[in-house]
C-alpha atoms as a PDB file:
ATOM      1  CA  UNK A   1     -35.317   4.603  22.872  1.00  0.00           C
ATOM      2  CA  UNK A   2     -35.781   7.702  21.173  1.00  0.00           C
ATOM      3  CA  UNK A   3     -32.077   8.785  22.094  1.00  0.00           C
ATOM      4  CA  UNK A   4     -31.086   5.905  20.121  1.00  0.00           C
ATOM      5  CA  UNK A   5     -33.347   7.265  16.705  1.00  0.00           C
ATOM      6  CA  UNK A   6     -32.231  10.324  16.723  1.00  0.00           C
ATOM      7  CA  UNK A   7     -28.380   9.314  16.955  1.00  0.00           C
ATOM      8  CA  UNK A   8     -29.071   6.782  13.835  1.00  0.00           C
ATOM      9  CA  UNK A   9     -31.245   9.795  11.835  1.00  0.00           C
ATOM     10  CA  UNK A  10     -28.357  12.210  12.722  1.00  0.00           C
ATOM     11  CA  UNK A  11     -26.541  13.794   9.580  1.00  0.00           C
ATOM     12  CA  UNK A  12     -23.281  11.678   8.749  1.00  0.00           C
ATOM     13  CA  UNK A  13     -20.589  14.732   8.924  1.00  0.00           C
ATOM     14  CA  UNK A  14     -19.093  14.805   5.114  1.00  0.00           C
ATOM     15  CA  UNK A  15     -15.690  13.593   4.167  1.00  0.00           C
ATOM     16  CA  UNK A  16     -13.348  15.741   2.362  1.00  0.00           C
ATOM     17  CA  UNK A  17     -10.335  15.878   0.949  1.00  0.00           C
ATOM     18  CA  UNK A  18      -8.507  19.129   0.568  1.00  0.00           C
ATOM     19  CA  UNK A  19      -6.223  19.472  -2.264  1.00  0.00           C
ATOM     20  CA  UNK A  20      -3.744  22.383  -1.780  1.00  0.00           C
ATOM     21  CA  UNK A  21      -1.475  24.358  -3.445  1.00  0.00           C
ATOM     22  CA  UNK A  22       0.675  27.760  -3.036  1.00  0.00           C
ATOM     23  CA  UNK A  23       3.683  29.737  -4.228  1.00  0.00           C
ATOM     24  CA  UNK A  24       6.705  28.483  -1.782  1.00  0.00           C
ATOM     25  CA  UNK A  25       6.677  30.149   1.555  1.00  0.00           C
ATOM     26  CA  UNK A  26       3.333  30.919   1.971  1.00  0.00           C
ATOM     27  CA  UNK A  27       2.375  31.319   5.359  1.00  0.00           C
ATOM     28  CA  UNK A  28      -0.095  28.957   7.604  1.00  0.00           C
ATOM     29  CA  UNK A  29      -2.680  32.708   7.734  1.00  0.00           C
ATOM     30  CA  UNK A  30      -3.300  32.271   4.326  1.00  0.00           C
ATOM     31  CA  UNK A  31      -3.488  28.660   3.713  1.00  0.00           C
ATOM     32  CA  UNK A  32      -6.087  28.757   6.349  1.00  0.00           C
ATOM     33  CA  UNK A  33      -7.895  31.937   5.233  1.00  0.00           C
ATOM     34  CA  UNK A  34      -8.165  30.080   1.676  1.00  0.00           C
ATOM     35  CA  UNK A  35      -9.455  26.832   3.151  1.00  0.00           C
ATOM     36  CA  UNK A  36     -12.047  28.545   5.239  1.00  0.00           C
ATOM     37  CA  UNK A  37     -13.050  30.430   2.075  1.00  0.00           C
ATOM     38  CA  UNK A  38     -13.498  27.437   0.004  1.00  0.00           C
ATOM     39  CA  UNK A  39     -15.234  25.263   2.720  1.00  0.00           C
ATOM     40  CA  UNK A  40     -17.815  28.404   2.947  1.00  0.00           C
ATOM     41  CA  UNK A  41     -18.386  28.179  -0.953  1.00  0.00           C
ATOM     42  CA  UNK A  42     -18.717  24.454  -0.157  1.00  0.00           C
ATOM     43  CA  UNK A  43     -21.178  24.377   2.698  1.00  0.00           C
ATOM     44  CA  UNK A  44     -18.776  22.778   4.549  1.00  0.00           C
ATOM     45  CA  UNK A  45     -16.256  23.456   7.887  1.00  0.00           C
ATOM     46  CA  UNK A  46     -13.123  21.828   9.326  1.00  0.00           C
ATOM     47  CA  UNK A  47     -15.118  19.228  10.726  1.00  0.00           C
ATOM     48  CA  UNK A  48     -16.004  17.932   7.748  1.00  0.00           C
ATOM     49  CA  UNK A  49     -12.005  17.454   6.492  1.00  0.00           C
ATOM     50  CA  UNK A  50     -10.519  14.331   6.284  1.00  0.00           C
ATOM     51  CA  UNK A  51      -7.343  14.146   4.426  1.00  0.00           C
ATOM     52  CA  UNK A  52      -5.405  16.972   2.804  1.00  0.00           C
ATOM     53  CA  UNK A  53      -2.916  16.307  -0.077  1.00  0.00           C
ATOM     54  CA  UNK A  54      -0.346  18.165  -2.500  1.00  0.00           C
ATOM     55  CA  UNK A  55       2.253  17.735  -4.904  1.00  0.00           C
ATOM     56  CA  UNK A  56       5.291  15.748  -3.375  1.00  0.00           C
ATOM     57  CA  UNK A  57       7.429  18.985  -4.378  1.00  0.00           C
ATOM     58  CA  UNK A  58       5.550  20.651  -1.409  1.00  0.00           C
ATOM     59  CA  UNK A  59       6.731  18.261   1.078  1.00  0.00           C
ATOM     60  CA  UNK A  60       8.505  20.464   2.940  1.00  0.00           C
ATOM     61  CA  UNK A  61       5.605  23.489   2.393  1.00  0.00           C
ATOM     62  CA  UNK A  62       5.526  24.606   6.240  1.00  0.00           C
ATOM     63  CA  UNK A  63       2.307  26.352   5.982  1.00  0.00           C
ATOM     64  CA  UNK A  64       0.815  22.309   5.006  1.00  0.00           C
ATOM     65  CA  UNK A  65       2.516  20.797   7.192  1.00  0.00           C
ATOM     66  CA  UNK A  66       1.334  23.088  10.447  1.00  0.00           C
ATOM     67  CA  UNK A  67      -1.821  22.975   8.984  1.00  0.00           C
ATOM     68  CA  UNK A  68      -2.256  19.430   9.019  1.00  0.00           C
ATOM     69  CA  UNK A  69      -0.531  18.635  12.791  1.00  0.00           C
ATOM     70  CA  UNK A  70      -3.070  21.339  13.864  1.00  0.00           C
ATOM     71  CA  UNK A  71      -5.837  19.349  12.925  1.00  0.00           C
ATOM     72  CA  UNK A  72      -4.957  15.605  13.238  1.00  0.00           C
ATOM     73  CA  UNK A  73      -5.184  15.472   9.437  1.00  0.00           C
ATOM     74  CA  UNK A  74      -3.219  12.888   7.255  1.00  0.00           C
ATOM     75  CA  UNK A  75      -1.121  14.587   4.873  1.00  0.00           C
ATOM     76  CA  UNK A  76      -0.716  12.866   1.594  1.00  0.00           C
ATOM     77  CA  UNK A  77       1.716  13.955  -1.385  1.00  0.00           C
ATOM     78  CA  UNK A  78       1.223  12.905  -4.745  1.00  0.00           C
ATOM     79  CA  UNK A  79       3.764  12.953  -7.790  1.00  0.00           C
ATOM     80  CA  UNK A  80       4.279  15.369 -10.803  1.00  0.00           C
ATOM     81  CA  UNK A  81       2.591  11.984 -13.087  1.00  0.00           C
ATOM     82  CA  UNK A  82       0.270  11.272 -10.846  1.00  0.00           C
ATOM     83  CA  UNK A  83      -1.455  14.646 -10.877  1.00  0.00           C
ATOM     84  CA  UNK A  84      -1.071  14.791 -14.599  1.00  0.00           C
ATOM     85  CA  UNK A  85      -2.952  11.611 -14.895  1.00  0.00           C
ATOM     86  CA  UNK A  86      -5.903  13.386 -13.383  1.00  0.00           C
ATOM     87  CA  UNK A  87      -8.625  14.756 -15.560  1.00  0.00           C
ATOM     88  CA  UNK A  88      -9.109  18.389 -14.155  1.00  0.00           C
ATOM     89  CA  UNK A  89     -11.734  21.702 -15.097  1.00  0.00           C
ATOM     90  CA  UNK A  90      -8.913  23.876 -14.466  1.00  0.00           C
ATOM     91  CA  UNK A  91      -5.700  22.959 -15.947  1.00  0.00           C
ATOM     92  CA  UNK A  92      -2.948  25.560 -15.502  1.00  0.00           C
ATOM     93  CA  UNK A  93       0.156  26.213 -18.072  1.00  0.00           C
ATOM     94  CA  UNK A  94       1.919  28.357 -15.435  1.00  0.00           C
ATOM     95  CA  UNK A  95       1.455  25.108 -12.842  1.00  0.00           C
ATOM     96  CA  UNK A  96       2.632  22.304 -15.447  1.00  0.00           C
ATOM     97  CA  UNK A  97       5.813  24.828 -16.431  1.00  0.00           C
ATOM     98  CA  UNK A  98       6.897  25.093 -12.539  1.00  0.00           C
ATOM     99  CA  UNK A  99       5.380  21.810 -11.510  1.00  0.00           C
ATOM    100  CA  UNK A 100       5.473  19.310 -13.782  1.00  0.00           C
ATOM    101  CA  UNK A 101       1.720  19.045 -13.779  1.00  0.00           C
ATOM    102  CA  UNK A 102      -1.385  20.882 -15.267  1.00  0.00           C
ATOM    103  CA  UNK A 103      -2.867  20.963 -11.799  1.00  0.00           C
ATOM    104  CA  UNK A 104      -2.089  20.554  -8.104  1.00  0.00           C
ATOM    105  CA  UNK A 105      -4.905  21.193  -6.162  1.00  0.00           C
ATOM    106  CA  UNK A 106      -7.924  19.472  -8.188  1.00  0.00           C
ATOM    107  CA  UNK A 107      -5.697  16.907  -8.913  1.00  0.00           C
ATOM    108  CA  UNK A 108      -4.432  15.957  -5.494  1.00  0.00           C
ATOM    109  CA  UNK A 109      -8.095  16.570  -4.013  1.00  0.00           C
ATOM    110  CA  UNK A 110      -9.726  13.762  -6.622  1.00  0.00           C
ATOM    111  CA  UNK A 111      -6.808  11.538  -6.174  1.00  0.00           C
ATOM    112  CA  UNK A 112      -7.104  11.806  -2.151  1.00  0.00           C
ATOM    113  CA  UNK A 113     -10.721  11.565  -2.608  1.00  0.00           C
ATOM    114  CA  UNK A 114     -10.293   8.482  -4.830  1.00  0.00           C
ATOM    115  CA  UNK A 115     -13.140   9.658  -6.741  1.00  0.00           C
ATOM    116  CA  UNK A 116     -13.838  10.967 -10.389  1.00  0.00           C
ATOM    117  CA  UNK A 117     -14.450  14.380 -11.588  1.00  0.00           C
ATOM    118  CA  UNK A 118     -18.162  14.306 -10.154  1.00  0.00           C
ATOM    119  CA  UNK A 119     -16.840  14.208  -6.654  1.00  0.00           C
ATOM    120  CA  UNK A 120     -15.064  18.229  -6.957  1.00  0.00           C
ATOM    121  CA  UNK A 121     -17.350  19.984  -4.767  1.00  0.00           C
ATOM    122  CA  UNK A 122     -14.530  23.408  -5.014  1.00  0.00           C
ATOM    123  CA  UNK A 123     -12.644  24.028  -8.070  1.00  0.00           C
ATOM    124  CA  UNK A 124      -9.392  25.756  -7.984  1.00  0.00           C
ATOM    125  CA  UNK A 125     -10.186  28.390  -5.333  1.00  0.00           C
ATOM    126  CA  UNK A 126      -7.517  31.461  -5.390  1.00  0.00           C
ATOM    127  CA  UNK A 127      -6.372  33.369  -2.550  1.00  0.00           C
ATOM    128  CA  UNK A 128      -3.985  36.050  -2.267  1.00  0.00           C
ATOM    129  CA  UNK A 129      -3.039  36.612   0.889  1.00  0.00           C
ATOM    130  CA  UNK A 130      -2.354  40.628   2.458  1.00  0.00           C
ATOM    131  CA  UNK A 131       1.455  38.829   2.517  1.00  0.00           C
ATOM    132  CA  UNK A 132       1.248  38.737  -1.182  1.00  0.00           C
ATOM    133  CA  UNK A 133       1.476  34.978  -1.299  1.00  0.00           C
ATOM    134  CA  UNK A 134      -1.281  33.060  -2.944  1.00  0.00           C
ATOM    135  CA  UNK A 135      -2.557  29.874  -1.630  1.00  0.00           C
ATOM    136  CA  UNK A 136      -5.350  27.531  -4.027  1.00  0.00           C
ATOM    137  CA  UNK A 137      -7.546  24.901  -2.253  1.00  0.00           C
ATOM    138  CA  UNK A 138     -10.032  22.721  -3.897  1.00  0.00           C
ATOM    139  CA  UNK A 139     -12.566  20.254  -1.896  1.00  0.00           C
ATOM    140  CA  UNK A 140     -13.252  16.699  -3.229  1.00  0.00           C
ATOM    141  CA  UNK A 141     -15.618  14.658  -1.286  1.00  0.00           C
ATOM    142  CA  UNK A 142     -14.552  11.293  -0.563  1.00  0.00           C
ATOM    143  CA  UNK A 143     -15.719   7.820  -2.163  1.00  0.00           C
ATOM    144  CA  UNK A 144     -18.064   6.415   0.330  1.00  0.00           C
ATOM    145  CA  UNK A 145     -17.105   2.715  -0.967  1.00  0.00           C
ATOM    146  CA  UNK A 146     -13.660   3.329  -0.336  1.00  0.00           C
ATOM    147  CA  UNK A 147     -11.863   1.216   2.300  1.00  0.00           C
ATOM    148  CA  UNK A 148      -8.869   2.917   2.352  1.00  0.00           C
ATOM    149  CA  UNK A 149      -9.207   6.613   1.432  1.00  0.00           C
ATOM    150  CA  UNK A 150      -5.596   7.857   1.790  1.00  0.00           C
ATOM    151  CA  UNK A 151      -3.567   5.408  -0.569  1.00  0.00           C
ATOM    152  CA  UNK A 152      -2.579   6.498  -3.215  1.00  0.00           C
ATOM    153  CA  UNK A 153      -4.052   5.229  -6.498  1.00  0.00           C
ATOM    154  CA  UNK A 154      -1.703   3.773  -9.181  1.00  0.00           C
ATOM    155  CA  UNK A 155      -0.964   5.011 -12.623  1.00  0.00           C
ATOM    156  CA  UNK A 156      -0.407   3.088 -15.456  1.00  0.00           C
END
């Protein structure tokens, strides 16, 4: 009996999305040496990861795309307008002249997150790898009413 209370007073692991961005090329060392940076400043670890998303332009970003099979994680890519849509505390000039967008990562954290502004546990968190390459993660947590988290939302 008590087996069965402490299993139903156990913490419920967070769920995160991980919005990510990074000059092309950047290798899977320094995506993941971002992400484990910005989880610390979140209190969080890979455990508590649940989707990660980018810009559709990085569809074919290698370092993502490891870094997601490595894990299990669902990948999700969002559009130029559909990160613009996104209200952001970081909007970028450099990122909406290569991009098409003020921001990438906040952006495609909330929007994977399906959550508002309240819900951006990381802002924009910069790393520049010893490669030279610099990699940005920021950490939404997910909408616990949401039924299905990894849809995209639509923009009108």
């Amino acid at each position: 009996m008590s087996a069965v209370a402490s299993q139903s007073s156990a913490p419920v692991a967070l769920a995160l999305a991980i919005g990510l961005g990074c000059d092309r090329g950047t290798p899977l060392a320094t995506v993941q040496q971002c992400l484990q940076q910005a989880l610390a400043l979140a209190g969080s670890t890979l455990a508590d990861v649940a989707v990660l998303a980018s810009i559709e332009a990085k569809a074919n970003e290698a370092a993502f795309l490891q870094l997601a099979a490595q894990h299990g994680w669902p990948l999700h890519w969002y559009s130029a307008a559909q990160l613009a849509a996104v209200p952001v505390p970081n909007p970028s000039a450099t990122v909406q002249r290569y991009m098409g967008t003020p921001s990438v990562s906040e952006a495609a954290a909330l929007l994977a997150a399906q959550a508002d502004l309240s819900a951006l546990v990381v802002e924009k968190h910069k790393f520049r790898g010893p490669d030279g390459k610099n990699a940005t993660v920021s950490i939404a947590r997910m909408a616990a009413a949401s039924s299905t988290p990894f849809s995209p939302l639509s923009v009108s």
